[in-house]
C-alpha atoms as a PDB file:
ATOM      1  CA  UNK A   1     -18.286 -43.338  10.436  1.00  0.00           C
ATOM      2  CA  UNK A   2     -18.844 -41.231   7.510  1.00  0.00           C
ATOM      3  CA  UNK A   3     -17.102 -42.149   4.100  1.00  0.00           C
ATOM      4  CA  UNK A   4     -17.706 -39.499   1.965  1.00  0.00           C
ATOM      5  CA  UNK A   5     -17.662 -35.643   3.088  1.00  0.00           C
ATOM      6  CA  UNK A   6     -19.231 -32.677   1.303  1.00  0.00           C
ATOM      7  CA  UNK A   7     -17.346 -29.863  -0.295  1.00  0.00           C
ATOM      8  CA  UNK A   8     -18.082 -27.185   2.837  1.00  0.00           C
ATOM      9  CA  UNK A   9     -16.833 -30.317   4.984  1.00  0.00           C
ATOM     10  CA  UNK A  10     -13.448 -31.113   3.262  1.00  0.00           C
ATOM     11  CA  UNK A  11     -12.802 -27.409   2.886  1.00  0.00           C
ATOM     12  CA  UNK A  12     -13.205 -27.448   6.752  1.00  0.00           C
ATOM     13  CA  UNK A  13     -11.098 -30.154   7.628  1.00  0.00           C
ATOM     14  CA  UNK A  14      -8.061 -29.265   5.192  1.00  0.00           C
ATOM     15  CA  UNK A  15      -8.514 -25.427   6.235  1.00  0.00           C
ATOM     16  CA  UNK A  16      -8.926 -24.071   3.182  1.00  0.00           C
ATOM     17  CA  UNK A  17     -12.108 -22.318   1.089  1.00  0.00           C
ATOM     18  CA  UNK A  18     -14.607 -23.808  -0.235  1.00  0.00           C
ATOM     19  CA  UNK A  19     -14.238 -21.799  -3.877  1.00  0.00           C
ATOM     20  CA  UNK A  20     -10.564 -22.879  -3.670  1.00  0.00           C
ATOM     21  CA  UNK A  21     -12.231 -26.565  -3.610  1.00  0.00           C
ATOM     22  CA  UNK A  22     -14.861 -25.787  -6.606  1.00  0.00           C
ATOM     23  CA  UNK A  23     -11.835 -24.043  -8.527  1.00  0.00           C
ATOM     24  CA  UNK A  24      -9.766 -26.989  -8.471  1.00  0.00           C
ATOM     25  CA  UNK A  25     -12.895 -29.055  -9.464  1.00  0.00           C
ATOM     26  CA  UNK A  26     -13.339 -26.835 -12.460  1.00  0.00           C
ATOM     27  CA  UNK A  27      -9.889 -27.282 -13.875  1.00  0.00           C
ATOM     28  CA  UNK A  28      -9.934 -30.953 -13.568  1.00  0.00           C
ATOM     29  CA  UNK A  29      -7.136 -31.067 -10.687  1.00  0.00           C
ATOM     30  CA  UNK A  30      -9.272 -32.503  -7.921  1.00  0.00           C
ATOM     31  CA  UNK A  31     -12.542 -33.383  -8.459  1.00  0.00           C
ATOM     32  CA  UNK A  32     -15.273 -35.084  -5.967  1.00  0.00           C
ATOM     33  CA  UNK A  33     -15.116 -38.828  -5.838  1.00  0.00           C
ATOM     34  CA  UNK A  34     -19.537 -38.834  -5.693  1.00  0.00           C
ATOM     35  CA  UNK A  35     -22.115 -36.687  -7.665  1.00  0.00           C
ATOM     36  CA  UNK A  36     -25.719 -37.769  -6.073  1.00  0.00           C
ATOM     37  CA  UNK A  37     -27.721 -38.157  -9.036  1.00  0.00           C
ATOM     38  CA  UNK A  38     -31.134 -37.196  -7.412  1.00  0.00           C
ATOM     39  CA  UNK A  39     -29.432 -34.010  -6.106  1.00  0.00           C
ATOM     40  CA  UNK A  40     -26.556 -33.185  -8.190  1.00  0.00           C
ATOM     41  CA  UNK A  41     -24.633 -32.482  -4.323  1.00  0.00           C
ATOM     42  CA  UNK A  42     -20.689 -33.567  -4.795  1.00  0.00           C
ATOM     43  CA  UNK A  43     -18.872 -35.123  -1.855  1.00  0.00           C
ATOM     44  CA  UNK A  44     -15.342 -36.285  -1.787  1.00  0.00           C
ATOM     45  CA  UNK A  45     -14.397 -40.108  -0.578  1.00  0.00           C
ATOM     46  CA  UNK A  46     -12.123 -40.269   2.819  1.00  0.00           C
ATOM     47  CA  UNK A  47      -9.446 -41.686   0.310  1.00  0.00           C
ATOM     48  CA  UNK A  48      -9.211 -38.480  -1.451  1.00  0.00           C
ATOM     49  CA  UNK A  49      -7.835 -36.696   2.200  1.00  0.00           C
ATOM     50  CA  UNK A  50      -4.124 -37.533   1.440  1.00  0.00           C
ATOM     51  CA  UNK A  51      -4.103 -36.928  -2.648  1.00  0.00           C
ATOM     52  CA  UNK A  52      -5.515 -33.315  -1.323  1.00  0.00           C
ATOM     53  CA  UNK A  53      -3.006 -33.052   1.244  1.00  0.00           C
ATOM     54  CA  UNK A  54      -0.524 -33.905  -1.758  1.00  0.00           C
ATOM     55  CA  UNK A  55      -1.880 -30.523  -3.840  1.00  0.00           C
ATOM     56  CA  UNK A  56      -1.666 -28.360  -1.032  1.00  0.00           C
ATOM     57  CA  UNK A  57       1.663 -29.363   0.194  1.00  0.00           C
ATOM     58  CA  UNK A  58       3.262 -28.827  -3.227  1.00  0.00           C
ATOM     59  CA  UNK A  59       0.920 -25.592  -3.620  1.00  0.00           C
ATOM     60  CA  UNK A  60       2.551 -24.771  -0.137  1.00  0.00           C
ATOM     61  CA  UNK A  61       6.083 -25.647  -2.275  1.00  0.00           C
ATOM     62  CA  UNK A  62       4.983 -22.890  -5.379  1.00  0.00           C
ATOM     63  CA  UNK A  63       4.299 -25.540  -8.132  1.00  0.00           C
ATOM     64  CA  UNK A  64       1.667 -24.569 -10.319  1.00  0.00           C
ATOM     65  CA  UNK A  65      -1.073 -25.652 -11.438  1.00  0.00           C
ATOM     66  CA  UNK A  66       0.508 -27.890 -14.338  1.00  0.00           C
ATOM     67  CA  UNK A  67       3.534 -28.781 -12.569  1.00  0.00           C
ATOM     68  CA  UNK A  68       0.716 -30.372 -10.326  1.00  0.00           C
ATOM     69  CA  UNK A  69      -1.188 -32.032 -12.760  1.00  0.00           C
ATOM     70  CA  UNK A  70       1.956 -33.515 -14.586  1.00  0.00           C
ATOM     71  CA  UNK A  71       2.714 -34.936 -11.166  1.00  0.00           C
ATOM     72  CA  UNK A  72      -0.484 -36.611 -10.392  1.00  0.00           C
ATOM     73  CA  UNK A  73      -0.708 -38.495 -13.587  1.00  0.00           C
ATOM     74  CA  UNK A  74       2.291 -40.348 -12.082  1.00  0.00           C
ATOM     75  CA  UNK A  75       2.080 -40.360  -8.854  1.00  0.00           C
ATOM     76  CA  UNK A  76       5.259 -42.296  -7.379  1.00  0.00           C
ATOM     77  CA  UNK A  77       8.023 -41.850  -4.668  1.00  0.00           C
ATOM     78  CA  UNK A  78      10.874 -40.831  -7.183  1.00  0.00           C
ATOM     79  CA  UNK A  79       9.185 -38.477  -8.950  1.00  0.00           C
ATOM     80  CA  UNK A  80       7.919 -36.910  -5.926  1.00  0.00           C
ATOM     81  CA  UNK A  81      11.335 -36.641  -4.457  1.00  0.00           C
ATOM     82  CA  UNK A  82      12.251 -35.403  -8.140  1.00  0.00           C
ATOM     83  CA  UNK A  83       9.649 -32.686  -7.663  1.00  0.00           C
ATOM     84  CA  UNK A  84      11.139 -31.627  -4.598  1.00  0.00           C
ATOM     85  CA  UNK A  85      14.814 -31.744  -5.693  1.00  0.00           C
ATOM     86  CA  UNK A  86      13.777 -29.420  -8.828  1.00  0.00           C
ATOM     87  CA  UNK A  87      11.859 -26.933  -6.026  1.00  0.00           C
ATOM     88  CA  UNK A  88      14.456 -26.525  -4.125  1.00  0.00           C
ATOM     89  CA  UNK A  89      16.998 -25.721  -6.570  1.00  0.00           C
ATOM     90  CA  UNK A  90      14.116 -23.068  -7.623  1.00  0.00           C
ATOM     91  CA  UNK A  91      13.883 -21.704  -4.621  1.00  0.00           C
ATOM     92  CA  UNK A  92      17.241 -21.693  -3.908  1.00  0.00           C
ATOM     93  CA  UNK A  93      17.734 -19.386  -7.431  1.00  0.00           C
ATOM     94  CA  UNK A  94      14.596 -17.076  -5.944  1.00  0.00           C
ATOM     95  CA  UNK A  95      16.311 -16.599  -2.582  1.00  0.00           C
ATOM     96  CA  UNK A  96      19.562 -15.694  -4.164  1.00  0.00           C
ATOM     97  CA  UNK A  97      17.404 -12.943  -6.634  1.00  0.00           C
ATOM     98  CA  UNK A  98      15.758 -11.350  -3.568  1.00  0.00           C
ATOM     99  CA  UNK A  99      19.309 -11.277  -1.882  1.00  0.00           C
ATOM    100  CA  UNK A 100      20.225  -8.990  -4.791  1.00  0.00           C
ATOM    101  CA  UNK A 101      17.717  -7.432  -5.124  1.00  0.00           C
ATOM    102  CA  UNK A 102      17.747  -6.171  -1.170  1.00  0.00           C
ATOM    103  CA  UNK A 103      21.497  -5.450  -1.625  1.00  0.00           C
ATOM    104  CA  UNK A 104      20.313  -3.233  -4.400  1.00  0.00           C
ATOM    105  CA  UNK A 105      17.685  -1.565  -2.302  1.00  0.00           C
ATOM    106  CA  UNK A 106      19.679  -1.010   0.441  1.00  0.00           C
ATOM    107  CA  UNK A 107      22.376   0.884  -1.873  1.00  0.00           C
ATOM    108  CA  UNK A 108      19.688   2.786  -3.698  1.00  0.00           C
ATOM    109  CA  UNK A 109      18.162   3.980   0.270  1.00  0.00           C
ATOM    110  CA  UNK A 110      21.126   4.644   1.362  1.00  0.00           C
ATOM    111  CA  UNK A 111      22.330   7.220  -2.013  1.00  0.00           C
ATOM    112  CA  UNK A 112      18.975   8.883  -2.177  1.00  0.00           C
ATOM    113  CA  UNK A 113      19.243   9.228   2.185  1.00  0.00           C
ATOM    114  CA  UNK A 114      22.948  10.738   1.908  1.00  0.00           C
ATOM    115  CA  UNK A 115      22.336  13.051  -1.142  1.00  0.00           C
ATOM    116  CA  UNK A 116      18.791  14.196   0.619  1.00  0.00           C
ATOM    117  CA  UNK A 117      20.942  15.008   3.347  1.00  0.00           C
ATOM    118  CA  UNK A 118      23.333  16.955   0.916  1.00  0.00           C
ATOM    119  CA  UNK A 119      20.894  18.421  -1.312  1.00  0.00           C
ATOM    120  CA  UNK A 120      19.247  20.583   2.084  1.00  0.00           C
ATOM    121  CA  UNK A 121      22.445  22.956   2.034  1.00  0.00           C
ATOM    122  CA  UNK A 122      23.818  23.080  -1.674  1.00  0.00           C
ATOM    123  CA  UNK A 123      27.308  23.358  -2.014  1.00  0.00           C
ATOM    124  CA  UNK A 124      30.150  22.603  -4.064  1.00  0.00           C
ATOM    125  CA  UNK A 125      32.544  19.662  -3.067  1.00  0.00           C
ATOM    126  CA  UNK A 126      35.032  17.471  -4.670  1.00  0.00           C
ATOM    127  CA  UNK A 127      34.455  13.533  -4.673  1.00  0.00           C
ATOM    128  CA  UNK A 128      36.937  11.078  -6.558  1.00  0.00           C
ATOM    129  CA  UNK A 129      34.544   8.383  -8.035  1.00  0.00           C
ATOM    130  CA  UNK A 130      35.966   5.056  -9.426  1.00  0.00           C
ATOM    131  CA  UNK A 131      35.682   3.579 -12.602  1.00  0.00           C
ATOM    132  CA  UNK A 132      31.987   3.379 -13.949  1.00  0.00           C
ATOM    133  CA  UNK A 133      29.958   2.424 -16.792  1.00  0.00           C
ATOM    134  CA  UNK A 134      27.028   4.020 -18.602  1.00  0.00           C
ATOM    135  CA  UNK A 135      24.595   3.381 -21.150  1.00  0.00           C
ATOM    136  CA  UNK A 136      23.507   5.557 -23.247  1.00  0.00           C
ATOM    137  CA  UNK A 137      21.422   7.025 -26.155  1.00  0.00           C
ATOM    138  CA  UNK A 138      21.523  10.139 -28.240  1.00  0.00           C
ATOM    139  CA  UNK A 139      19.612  13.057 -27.738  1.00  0.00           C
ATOM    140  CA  UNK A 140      19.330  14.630 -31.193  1.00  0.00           C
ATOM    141  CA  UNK A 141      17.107  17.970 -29.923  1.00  0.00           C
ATOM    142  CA  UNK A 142      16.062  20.018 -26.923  1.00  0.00           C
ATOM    143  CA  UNK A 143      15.004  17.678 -23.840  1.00  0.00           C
ATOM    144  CA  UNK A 144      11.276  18.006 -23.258  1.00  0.00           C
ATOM    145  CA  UNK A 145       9.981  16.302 -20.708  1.00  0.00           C
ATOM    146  CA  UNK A 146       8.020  14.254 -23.481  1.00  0.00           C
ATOM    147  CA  UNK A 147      11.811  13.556 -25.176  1.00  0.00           C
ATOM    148  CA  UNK A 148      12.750  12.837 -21.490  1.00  0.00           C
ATOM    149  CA  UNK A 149      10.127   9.591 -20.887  1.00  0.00           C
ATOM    150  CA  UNK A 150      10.404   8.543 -24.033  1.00  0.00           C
ATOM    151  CA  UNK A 151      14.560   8.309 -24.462  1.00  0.00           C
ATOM    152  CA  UNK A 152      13.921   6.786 -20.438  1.00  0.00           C
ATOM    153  CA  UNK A 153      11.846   4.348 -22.072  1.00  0.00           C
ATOM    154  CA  UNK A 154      14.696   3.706 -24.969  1.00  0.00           C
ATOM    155  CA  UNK A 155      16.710   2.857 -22.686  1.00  0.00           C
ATOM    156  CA  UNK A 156      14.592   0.544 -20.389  1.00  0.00           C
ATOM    157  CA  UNK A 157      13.813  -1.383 -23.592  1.00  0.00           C
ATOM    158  CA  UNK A 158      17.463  -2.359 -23.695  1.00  0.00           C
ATOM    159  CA  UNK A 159      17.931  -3.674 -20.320  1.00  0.00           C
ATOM    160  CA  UNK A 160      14.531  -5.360 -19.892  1.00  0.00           C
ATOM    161  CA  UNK A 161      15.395  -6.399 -16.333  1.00  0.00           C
ATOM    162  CA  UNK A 162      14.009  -4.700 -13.189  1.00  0.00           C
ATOM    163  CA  UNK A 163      16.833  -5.707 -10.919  1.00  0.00           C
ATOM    164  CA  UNK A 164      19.405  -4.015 -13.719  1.00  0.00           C
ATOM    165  CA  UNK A 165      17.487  -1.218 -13.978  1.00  0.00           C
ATOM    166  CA  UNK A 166      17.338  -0.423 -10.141  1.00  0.00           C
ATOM    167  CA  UNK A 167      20.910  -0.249  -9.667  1.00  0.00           C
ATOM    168  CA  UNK A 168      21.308   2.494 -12.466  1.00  0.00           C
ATOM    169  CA  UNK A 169      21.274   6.284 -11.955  1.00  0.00           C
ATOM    170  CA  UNK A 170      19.340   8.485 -14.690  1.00  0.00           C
ATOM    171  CA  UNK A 171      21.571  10.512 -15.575  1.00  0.00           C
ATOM    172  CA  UNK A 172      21.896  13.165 -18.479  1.00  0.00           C
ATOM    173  CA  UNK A 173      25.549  13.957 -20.052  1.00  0.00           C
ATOM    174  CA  UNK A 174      26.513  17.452 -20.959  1.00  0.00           C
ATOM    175  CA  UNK A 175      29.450  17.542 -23.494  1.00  0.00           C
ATOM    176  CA  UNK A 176      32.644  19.542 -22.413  1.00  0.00           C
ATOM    177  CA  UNK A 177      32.051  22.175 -24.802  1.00  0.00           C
ATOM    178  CA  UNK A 178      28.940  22.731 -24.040  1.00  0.00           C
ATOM    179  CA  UNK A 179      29.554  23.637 -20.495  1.00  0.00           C
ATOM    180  CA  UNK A 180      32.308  25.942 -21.514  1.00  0.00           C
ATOM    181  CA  UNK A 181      29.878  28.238 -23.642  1.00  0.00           C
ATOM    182  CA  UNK A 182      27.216  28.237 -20.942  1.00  0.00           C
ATOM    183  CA  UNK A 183      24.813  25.686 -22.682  1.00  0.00           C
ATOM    184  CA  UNK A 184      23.844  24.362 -19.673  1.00  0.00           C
ATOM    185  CA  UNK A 185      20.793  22.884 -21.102  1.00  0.00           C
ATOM    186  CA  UNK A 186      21.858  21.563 -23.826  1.00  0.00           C
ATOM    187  CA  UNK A 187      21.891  17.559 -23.442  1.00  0.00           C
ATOM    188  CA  UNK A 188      24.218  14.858 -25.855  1.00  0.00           C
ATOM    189  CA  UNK A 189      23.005  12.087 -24.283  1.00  0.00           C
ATOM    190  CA  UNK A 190      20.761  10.213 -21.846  1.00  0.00           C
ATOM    191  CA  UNK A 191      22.510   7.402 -19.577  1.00  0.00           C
ATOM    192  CA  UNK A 192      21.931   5.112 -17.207  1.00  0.00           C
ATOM    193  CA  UNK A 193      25.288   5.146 -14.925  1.00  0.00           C
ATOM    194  CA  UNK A 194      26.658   1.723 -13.242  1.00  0.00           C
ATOM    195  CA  UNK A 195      29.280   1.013 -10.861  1.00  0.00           C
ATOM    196  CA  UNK A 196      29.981  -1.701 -13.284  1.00  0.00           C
ATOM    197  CA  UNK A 197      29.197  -3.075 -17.002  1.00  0.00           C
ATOM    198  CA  UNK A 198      25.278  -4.645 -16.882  1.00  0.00           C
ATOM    199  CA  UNK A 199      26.654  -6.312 -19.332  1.00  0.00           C
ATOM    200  CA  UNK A 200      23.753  -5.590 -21.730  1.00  0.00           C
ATOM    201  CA  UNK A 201      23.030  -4.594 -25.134  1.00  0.00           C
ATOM    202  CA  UNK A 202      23.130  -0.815 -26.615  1.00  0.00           C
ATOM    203  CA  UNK A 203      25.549   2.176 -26.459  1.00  0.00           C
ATOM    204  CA  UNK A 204      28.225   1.459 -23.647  1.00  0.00           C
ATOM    205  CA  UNK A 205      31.167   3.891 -22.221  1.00  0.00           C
ATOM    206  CA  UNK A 206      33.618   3.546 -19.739  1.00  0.00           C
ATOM    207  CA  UNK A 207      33.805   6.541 -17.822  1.00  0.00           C
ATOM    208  CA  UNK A 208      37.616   6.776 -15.997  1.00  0.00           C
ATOM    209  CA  UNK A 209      38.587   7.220 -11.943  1.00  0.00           C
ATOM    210  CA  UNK A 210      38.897  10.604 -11.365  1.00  0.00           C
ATOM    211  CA  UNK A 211      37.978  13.884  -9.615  1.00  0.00           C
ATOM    212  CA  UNK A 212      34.665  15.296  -9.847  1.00  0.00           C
ATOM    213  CA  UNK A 213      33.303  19.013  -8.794  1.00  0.00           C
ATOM    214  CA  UNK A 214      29.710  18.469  -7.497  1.00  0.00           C
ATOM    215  CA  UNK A 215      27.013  19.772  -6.226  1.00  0.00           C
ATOM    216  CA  UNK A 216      24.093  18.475  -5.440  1.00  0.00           C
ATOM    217  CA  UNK A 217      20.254  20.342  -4.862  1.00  0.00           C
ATOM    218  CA  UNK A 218      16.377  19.722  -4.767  1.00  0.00           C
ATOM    219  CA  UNK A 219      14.742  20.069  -8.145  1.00  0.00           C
ATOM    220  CA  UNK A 220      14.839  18.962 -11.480  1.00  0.00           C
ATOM    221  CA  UNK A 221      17.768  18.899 -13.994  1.00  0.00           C
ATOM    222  CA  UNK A 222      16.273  21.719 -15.403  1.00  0.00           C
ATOM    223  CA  UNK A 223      16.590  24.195 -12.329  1.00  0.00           C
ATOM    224  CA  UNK A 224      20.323  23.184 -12.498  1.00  0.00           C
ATOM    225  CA  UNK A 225      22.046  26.869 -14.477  1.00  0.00           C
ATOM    226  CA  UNK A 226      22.662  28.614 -11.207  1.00  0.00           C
ATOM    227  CA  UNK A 227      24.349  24.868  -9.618  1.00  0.00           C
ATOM    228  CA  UNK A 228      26.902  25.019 -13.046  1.00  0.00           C
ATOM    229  CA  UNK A 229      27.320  28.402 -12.506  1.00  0.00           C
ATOM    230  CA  UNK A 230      28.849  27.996  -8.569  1.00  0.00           C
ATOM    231  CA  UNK A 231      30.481  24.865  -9.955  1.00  0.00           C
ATOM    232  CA  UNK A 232      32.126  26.842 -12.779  1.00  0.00           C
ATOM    233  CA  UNK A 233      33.390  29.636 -10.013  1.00  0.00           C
ATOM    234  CA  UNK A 234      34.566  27.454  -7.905  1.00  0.00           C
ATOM    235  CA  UNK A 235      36.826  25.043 -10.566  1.00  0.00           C
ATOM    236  CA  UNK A 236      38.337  28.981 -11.256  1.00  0.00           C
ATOM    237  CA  UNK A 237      38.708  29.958  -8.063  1.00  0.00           C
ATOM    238  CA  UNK A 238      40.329  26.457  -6.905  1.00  0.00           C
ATOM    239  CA  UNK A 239      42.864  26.488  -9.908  1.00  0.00           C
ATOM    240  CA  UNK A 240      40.939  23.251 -11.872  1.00  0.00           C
ATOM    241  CA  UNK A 241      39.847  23.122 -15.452  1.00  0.00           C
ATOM    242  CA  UNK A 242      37.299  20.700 -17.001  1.00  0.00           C
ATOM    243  CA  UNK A 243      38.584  17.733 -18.075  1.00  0.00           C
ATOM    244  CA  UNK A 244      35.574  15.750 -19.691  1.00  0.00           C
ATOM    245  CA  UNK A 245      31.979  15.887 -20.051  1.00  0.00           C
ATOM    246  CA  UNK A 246      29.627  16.971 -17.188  1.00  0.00           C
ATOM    247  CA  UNK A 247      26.675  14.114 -15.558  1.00  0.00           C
ATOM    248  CA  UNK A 248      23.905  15.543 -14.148  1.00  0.00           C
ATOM    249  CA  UNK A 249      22.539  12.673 -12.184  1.00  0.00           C
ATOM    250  CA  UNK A 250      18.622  12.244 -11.512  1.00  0.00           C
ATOM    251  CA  UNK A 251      19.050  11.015  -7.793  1.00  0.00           C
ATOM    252  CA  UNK A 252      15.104  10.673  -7.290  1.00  0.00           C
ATOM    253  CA  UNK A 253      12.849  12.041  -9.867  1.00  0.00           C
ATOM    254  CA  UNK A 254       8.863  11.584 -11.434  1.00  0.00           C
ATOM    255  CA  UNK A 255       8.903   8.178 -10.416  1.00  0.00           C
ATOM    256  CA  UNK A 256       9.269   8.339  -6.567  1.00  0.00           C
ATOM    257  CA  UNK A 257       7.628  11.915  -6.326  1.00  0.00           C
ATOM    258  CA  UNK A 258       4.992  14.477  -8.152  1.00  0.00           C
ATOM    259  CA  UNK A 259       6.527  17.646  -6.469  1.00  0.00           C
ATOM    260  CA  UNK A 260       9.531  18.831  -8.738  1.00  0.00           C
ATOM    261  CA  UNK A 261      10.796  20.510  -5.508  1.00  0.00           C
ATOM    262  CA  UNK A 262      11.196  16.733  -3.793  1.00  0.00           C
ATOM    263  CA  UNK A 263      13.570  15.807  -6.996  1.00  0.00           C
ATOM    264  CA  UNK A 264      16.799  15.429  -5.611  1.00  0.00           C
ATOM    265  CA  UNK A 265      19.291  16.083  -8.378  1.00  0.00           C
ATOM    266  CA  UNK A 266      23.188  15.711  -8.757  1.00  0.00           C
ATOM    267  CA  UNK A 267      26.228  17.669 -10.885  1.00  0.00           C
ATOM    268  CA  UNK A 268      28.971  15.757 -11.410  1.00  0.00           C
ATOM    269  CA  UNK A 269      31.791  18.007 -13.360  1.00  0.00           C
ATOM    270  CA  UNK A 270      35.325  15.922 -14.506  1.00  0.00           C
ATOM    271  CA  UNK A 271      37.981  18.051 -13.329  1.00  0.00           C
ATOM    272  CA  UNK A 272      42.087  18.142 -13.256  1.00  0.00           C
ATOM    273  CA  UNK A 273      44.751  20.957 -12.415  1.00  0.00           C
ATOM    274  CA  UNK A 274      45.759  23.275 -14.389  1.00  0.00           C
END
């Protein structure tokens, strides 16, 4: 029986590529056992089937590359078991990541489906949020859609975390005052609004439990003058006044769509009784 096995041969038998073979020959992780001198062919000895079955089964595990290497320049039964006590405690930190991370898709699905639903037939309607948090930067003149990306971008820079990022709500904040003289326009601040603290760095506010008059439409914040004004008529007609500054929330926007008429967009006014 054969001994040694070329490289098209050993990428056969362990089901894998032949370039995966040459790559780990390159980097110095597993190299062939013979180089024929008259030739320069490479072929790997028969002992060399389980150290490759090592590689692939940690490779199979998501060490890298140096985790690997590390390993093999000790290669004993406690370590190996050490190897695989460290993976699993890494894999057991991934799994619980992705859990969050589909329990914060599944929220963010579920919004944009109800407020789609919602934003077909716009109409004013009163919803009593809980407590939430927001963070938040200035806005120190007129909100072009330049000044938009770049205060969105502010604010990304002070989360730096995907996951975070995915469970806030763009959302633009419209001081009391403003509303009242018609300003509707006019922007304080840009936020992103939480259910709870992130917990991060920058400009934080509690916003309090309470009653909000809302409304909620396709387009962009900017399309959103005639959606105060029916929210203004009917805190008058229903015997409410203002009672703190308005959110106009960016449900879906630029990033999930190019057609400003797909933008799903939400008015959130703080009311109370007169």
């Amino acid at each position: 029986m054969k001994t040694k096995v070329t490289v098209g041969e050993m990428a056969k038998i362990h089901n894998i590529s032949a370039q995966t073979l040459r790559y780990y020959d390159k980097i110095g992780l597993f190299k062939p056992l013979y180089v024929d001198k008259d030739n320069g062919y490479r072929y790997y000895g028969i002992d060399q089937f389980a150290l490759l079955d090592a590689i692939l089964f940690l490779r199979g595990l998501g060490l890298s590359i140096e985790d690997i290497k590390a390993y093999l320049k000790d290669r004993k039964l406690n370590k190996f078991l050490n190897v695989l006590e460290l993976q699993k405690e890494s894999i057991s930190k991934e799994i619980k990541k992705l859990q969050l991370l589909e329990k914060n898709i599944n929220i963010k699905l579920k919004n944009i489906k109800n407020k789609a639903i919602k934003a077909k037939e716009p109409k004013v309607y009163k919803e009593y949020y809980k407590e939430r948090y927001m963070l938040y930067v200035n806005l120190g003149k007129p909100l072009s859609k330049v000044e938009f990306e770049y205060s969105l971008i502010e604010l990304s820079g002070l989360i730096k975390d995907d996951e975070i990022m995915l469970q806030g709500v763009i959302t633009l904040v419209m001081e009391r005052e403003k509303i009242k003289q018609e300003k509707y326009n006019n922007w304080s601040f840009m936020a992103l609004l939480f259910e709870s603290n992130p917990k991060v760095s920058g400009k934080g506010a509690l916003l309090p439990e309470g009653e909000y008059a809302c409304i909620t439409y396709y387009g962009s914040y900017e399309m959103g003058e005639e959606y105060f004004n029916n929210i203004m008529c009917w805190i008058e007609e229903n015997n409410y006044e203002i009672s703190g500054d308005a959110l106009v929330l960016n449900i879906a926007e630029a990033a999930f769509s190019e057609k400003e008429l797909e933008f799903i967009t939400e008015i959130q006014v703080p009311i109370k009784k007169k």
